[in-house]
C-alpha atoms as a PDB file:
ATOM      1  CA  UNK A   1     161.329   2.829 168.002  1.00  0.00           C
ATOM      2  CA  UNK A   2     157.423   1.975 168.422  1.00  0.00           C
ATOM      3  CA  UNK A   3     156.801  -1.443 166.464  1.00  0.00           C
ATOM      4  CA  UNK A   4     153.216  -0.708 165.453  1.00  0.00           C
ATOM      5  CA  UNK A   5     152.834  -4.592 166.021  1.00  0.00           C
ATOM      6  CA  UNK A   6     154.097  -4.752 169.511  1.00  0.00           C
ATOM      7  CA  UNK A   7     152.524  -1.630 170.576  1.00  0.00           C
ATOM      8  CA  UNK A   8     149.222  -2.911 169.563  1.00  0.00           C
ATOM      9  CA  UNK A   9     149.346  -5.513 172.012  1.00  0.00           C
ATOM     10  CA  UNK A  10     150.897  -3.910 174.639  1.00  0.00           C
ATOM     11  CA  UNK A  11     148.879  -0.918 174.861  1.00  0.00           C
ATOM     12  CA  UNK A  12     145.434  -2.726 174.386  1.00  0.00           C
ATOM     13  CA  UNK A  13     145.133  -2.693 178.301  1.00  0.00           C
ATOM     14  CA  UNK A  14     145.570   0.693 178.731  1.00  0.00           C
ATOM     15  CA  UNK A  15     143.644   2.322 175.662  1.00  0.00           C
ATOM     16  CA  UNK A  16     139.954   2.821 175.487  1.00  0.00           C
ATOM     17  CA  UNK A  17     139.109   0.377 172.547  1.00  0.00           C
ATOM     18  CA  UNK A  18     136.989   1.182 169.427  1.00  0.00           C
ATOM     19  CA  UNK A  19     134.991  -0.994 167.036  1.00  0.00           C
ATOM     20  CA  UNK A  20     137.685  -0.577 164.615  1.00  0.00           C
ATOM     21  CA  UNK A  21     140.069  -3.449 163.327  1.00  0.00           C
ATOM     22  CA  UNK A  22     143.695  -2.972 164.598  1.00  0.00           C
ATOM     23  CA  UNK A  23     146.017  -1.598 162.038  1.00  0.00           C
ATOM     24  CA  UNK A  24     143.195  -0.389 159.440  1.00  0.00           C
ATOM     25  CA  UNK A  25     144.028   3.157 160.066  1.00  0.00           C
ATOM     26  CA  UNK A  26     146.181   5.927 158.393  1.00  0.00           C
ATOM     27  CA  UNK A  27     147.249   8.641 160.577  1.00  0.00           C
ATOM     28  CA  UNK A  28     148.003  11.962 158.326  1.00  0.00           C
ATOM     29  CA  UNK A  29     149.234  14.910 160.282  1.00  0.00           C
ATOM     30  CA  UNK A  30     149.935  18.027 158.155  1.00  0.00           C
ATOM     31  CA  UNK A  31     152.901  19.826 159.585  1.00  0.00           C
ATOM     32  CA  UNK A  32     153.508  22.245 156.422  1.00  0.00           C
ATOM     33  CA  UNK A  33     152.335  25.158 157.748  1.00  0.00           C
ATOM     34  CA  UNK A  34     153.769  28.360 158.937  1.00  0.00           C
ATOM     35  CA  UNK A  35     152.649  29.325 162.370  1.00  0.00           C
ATOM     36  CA  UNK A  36     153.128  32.848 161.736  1.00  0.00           C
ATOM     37  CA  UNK A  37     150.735  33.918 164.457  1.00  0.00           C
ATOM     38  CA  UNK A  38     153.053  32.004 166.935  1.00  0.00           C
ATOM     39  CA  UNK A  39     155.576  34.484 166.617  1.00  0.00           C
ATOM     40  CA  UNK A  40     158.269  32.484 166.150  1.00  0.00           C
ATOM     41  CA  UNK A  41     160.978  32.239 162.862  1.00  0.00           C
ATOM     42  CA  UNK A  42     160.875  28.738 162.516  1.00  0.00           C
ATOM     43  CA  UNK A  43     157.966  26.343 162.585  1.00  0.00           C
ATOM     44  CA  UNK A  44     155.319  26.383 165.409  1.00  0.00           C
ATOM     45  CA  UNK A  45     155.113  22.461 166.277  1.00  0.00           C
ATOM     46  CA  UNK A  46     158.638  22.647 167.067  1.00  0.00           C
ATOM     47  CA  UNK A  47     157.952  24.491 169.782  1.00  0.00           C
ATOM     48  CA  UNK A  48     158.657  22.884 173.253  1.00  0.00           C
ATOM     49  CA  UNK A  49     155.864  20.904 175.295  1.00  0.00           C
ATOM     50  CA  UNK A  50     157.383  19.133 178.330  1.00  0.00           C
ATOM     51  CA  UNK A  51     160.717  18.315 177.011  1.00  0.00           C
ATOM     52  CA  UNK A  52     159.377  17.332 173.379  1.00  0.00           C
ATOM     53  CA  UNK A  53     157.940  19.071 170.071  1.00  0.00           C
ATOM     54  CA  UNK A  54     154.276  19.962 169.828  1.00  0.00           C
ATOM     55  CA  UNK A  55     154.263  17.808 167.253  1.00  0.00           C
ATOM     56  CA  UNK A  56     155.418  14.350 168.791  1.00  0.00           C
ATOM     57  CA  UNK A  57     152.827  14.594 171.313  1.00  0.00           C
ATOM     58  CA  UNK A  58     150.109  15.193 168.577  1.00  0.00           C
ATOM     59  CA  UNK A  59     151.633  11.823 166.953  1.00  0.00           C
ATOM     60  CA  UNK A  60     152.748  10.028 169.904  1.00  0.00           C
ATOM     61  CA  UNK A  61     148.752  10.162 170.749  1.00  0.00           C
ATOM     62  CA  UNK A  62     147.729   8.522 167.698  1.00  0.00           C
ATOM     63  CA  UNK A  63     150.791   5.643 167.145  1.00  0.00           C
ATOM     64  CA  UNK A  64     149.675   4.150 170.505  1.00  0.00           C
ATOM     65  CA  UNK A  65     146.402   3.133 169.247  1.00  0.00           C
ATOM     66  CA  UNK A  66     146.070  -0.271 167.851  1.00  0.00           C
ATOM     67  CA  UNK A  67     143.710   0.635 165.350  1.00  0.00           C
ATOM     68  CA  UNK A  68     146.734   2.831 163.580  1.00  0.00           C
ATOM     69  CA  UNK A  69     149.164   1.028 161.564  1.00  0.00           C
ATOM     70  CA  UNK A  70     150.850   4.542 159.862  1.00  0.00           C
ATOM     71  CA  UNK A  71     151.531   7.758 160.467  1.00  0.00           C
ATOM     72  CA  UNK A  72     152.113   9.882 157.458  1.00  0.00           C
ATOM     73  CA  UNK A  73     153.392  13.465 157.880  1.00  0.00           C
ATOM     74  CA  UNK A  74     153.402  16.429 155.027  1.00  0.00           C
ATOM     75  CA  UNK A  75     156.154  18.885 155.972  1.00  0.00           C
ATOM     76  CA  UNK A  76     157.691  22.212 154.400  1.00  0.00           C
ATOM     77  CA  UNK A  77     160.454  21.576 152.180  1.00  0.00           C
ATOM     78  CA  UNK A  78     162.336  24.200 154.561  1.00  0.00           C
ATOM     79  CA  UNK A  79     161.548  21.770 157.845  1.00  0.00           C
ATOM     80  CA  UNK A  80     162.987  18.753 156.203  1.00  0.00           C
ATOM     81  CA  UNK A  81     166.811  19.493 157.298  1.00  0.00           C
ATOM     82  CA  UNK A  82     164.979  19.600 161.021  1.00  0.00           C
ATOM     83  CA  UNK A  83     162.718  16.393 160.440  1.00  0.00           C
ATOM     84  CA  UNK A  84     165.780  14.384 159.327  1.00  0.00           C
ATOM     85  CA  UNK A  85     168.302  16.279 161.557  1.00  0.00           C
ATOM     86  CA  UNK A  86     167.347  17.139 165.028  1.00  0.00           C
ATOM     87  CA  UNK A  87     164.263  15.545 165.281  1.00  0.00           C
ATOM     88  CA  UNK A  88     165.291  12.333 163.512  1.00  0.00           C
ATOM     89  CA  UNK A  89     165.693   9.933 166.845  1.00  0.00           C
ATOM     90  CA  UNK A  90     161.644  11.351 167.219  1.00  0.00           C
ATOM     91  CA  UNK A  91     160.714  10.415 163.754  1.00  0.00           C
ATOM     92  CA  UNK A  92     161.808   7.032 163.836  1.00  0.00           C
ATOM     93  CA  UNK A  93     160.631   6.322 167.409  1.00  0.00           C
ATOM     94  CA  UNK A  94     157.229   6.690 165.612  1.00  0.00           C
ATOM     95  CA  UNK A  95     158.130   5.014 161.894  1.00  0.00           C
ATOM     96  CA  UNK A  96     156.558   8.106 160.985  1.00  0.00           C
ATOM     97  CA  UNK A  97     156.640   8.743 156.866  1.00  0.00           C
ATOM     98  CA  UNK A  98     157.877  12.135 155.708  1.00  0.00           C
ATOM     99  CA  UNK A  99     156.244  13.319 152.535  1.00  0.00           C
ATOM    100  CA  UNK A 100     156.213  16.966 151.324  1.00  0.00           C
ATOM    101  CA  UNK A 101     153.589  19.222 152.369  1.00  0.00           C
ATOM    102  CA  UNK A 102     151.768  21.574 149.676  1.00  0.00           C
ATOM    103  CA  UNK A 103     150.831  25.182 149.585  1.00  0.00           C
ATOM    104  CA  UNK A 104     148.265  24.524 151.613  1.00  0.00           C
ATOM    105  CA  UNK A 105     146.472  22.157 154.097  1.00  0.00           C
ATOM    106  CA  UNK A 106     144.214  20.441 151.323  1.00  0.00           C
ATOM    107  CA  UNK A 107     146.950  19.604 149.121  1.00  0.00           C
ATOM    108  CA  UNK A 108     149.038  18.465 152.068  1.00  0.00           C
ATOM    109  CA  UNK A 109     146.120  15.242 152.642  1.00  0.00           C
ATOM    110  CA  UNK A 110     146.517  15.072 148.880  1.00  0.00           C
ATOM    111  CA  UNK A 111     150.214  14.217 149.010  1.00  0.00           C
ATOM    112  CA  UNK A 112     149.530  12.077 151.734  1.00  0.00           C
ATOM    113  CA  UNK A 113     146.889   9.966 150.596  1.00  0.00           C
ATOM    114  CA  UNK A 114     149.058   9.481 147.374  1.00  0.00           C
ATOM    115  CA  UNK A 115     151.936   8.056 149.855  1.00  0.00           C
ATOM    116  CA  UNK A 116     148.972   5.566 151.226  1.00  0.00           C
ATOM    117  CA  UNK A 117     148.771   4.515 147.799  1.00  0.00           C
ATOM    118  CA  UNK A 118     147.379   0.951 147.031  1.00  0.00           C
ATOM    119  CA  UNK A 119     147.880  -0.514 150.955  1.00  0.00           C
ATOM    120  CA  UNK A 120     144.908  -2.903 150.835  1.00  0.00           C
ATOM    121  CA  UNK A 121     145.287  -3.086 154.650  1.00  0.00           C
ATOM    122  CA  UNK A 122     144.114   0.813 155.596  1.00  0.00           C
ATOM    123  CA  UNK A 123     140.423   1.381 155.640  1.00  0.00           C
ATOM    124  CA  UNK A 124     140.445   4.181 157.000  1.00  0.00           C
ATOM    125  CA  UNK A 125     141.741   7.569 157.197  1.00  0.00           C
ATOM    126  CA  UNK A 126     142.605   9.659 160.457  1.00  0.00           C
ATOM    127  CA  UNK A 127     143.289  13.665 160.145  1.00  0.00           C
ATOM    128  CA  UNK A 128     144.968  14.953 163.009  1.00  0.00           C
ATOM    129  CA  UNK A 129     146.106  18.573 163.209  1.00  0.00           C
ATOM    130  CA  UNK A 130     149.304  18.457 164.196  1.00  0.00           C
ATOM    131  CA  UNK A 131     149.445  21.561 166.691  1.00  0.00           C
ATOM    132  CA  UNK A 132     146.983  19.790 168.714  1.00  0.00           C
ATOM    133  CA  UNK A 133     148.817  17.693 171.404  1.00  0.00           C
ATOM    134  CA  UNK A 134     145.838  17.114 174.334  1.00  0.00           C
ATOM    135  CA  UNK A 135     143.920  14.913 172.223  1.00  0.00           C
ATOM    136  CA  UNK A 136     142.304  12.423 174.702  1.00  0.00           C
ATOM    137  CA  UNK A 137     142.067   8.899 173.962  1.00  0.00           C
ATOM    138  CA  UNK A 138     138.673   8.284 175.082  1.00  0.00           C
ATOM    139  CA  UNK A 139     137.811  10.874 172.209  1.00  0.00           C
ATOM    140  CA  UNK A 140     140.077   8.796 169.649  1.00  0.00           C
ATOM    141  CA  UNK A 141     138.027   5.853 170.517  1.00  0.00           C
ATOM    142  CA  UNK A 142     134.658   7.321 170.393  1.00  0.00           C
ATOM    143  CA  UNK A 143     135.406   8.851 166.830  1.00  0.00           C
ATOM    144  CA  UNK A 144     136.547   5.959 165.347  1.00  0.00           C
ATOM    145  CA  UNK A 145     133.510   3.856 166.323  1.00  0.00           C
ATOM    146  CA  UNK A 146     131.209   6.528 164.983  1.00  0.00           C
ATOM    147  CA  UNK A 147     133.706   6.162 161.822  1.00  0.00           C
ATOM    148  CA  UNK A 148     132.941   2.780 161.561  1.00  0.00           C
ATOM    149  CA  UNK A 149     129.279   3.317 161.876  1.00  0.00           C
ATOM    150  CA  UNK A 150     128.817   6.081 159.313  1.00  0.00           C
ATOM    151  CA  UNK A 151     132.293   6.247 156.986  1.00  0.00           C
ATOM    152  CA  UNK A 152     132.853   9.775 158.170  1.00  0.00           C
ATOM    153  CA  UNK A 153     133.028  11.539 161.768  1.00  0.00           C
ATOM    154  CA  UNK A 154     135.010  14.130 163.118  1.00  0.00           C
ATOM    155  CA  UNK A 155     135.567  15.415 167.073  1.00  0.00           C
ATOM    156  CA  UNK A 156     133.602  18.521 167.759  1.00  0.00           C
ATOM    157  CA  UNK A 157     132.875  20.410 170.955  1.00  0.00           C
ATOM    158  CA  UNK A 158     129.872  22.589 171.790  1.00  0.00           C
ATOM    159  CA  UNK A 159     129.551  26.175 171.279  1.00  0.00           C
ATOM    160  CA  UNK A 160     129.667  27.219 175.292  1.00  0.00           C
ATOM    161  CA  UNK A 161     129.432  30.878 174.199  1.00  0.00           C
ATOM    162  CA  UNK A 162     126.696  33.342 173.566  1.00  0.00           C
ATOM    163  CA  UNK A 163     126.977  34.396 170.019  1.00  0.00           C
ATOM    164  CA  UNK A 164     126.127  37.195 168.151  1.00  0.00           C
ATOM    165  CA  UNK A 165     125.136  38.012 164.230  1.00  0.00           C
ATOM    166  CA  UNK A 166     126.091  41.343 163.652  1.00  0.00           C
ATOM    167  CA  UNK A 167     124.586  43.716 161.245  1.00  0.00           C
ATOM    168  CA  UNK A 168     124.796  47.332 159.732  1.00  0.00           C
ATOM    169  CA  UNK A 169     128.238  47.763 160.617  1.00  0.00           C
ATOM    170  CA  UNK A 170     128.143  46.391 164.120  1.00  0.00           C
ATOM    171  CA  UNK A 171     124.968  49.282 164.883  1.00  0.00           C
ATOM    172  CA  UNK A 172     123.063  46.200 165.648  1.00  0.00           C
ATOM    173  CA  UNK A 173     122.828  42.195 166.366  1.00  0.00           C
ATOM    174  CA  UNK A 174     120.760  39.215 166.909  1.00  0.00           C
ATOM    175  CA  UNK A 175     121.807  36.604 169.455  1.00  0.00           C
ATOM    176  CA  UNK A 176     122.436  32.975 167.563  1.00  0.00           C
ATOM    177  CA  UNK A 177     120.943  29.709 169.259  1.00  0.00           C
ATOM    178  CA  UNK A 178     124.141  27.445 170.119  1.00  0.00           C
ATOM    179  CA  UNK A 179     121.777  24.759 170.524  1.00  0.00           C
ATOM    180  CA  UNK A 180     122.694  22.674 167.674  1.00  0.00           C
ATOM    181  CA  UNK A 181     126.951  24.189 167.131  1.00  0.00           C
ATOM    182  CA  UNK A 182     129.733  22.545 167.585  1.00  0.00           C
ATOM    183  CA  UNK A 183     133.526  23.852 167.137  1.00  0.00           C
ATOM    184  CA  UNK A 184     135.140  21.158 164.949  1.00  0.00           C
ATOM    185  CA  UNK A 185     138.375  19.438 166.181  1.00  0.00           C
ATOM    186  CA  UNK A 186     140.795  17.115 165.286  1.00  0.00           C
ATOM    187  CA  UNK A 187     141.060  13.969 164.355  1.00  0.00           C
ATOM    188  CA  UNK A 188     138.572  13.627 161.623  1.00  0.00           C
ATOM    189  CA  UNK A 189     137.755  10.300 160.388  1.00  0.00           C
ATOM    190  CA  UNK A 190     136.725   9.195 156.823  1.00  0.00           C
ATOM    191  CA  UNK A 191     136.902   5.307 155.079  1.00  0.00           C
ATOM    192  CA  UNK A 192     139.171   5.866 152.285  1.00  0.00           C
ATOM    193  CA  UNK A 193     137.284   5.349 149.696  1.00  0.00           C
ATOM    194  CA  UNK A 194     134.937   8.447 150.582  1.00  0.00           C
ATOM    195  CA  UNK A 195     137.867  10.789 151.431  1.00  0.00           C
ATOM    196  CA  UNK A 196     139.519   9.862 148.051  1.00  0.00           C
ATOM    197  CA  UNK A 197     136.376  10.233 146.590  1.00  0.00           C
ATOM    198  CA  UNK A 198     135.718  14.212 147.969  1.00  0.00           C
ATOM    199  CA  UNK A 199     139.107  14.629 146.969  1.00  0.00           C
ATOM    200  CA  UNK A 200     138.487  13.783 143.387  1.00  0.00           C
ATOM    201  CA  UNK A 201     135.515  16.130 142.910  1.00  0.00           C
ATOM    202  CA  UNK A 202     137.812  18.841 144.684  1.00  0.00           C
ATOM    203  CA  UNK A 203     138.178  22.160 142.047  1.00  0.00           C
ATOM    204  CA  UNK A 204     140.020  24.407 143.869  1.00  0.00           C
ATOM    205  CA  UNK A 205     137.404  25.940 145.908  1.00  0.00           C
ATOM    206  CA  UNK A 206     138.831  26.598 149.291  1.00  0.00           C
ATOM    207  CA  UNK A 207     137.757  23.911 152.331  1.00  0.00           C
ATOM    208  CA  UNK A 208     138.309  25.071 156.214  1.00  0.00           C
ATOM    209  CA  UNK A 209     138.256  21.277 156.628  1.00  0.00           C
ATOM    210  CA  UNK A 210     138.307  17.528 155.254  1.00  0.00           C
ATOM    211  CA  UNK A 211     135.012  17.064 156.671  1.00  0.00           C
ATOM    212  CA  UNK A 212     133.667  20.526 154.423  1.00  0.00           C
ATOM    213  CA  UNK A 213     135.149  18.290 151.733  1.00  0.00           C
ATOM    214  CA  UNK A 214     133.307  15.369 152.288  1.00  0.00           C
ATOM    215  CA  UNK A 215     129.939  17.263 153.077  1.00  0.00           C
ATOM    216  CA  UNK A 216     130.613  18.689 149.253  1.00  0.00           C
ATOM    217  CA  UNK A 217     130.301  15.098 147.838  1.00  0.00           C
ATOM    218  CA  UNK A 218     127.095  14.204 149.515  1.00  0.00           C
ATOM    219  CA  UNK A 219     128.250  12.508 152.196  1.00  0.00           C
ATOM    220  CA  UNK A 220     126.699  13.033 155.576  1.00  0.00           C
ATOM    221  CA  UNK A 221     129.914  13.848 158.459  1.00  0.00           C
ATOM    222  CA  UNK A 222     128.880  12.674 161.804  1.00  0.00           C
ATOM    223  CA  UNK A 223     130.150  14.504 164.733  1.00  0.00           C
ATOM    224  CA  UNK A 224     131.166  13.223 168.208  1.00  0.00           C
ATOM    225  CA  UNK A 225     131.350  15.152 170.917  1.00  0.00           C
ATOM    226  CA  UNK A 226     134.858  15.939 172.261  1.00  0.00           C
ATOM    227  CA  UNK A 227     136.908  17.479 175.014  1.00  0.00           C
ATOM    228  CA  UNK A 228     136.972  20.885 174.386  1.00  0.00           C
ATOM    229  CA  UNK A 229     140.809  21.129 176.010  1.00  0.00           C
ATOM    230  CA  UNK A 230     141.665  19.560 172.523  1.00  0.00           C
ATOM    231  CA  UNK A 231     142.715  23.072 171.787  1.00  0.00           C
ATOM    232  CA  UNK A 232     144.913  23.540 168.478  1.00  0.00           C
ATOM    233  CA  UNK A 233     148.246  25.659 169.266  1.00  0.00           C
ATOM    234  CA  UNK A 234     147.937  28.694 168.022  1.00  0.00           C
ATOM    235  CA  UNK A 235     149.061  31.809 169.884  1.00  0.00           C
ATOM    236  CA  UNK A 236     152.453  31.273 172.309  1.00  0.00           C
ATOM    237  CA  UNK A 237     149.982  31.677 175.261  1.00  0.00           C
ATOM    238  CA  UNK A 238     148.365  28.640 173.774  1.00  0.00           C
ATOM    239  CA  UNK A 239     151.436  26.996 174.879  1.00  0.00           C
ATOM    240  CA  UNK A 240     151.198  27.711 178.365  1.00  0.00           C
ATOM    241  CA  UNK A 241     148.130  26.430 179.008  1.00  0.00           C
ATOM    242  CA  UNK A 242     148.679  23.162 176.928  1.00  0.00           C
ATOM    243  CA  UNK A 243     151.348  23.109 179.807  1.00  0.00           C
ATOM    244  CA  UNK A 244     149.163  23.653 182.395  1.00  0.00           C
ATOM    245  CA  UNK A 245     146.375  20.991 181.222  1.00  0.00           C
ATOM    246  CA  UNK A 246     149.287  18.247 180.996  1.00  0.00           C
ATOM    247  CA  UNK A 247     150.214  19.126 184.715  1.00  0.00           C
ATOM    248  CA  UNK A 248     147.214  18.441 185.426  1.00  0.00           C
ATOM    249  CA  UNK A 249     146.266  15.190 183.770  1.00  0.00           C
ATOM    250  CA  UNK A 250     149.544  13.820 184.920  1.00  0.00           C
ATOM    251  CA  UNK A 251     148.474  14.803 188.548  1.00  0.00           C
ATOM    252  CA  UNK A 252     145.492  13.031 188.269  1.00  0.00           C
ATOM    253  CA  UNK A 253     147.025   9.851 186.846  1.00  0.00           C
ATOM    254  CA  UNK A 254     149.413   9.522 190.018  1.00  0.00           C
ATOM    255  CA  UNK A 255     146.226  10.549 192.242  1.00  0.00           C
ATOM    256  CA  UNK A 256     148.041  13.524 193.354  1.00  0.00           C
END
């Protein structure tokens, strides 16, 4: 089991270190979705990676930093027997909390921040998708300093394509300057007051993201640039090369 306490000071030396305090940070990873593009019957994040669930890599990433005191995970009611069964030895390795999930992703971070509750100690809010397990932690760092700086800032990486606006039917199109887009990632990074806030002018209209959320109450999201191998899990070939980009960074760790 990962003592939050202990592993703050034993992994300071070996993370990248952000402005943030240590333990000010909620971690919520919403793991109540389907995966039905994955193909699979049961749930996509549990899923193989290297000997472990997609989804304890996603959290293992996060409860190493200091900065992140809990790590609070919506689930499907149908998971649970699997989160509590199987995977149990996981869960508590990480002291990760188990609340359940809603219908859908923005009433999953509801549930969650209602489990964060009045903890005076938690500034700050991380949202991590939990199908994304290649999060690097030089990106973790950068978007929590730029979370400290502006109250909201999310992981992004460039547009690298040429894209097209389409029109009359596909007959015709305009090419679209990249210059200025960015593909938003994962972990996105609000003080809690301003999340709690965009969730209590939240109506019902739908929200790809937190950070479309926050943008609705009128508060400015930055955006750091991230690695754009923080791909989200998706499609089973997704899998394969989230294999292939951990066999590589381990390579390079060892010097291979």
């Amino acid at each position: 089991m990962i003592d939050r306490k202990s592993a703050s000071a034993a992994t300071r030396l070996n993370t990248t270190r952000s402005t943030l305090p240590d333990r000010s940070v909620a971690a919520i990873l919403p793991a109540a979705g389907s995966g039905s593009r994955f193909g699979s019957s049961e749930n996509k994040l549990f899923a193989i990676l290297r000997g472990e669930p997609i989804w304890f890599h996603s959290a293992r990433k996060l409860a190493l930093r200091p900065e992140v005191a809990r790590i609070i995970m919506p689930i499907a009611k149908k998971d649970r027997p699997a989160f509590e069964g199987r995977f149990a030895a996981l869960v508590a390795e990480l002291n990760i909390e188990l609340v359940e999930g809603g219908a859908d992703r923005t009433a999953s971070v509801r549930s969650a921040l209602d489990a964060i509750g009045d903890d005076s100690s938690i500034r700050f809010v991380a949202i991590h998708d939990a199908a994304r397990p290649l999060v690097r932690d030089v990106d973790l760092a950068a978007v929590f300093t730029k979370s400290e700086q502006t109250g909201a800032a999310i992981l992004g990486a460039p547009v690298s394509a040429t894209l097209k606006r389409v029109f009359n039917n596909g007959k015709g199109s305009t090419t679209v300057d990249r210059a200025e887009l960015f593909t938003a990632l994962t972990p996105q990074v609000f003080r809690i007051d301003i999340l709690r806030n965009a969730y209590a002018r939240y109506r019902g209209r739908p929200a790809t993201d937190d950070a479309e959320l926050v943008e609705r109450s009128g508060h400015p999201v930055a955006v750091v640039s991230g690695s754009s191998d923080n791909l989200k899990i998706t499609l089973p070939e997704d899998l394969l090369i989230a294999e292939a980009i951990l066999s590589l960074n381990m390579q390079f760790e060892k010097g291979v």
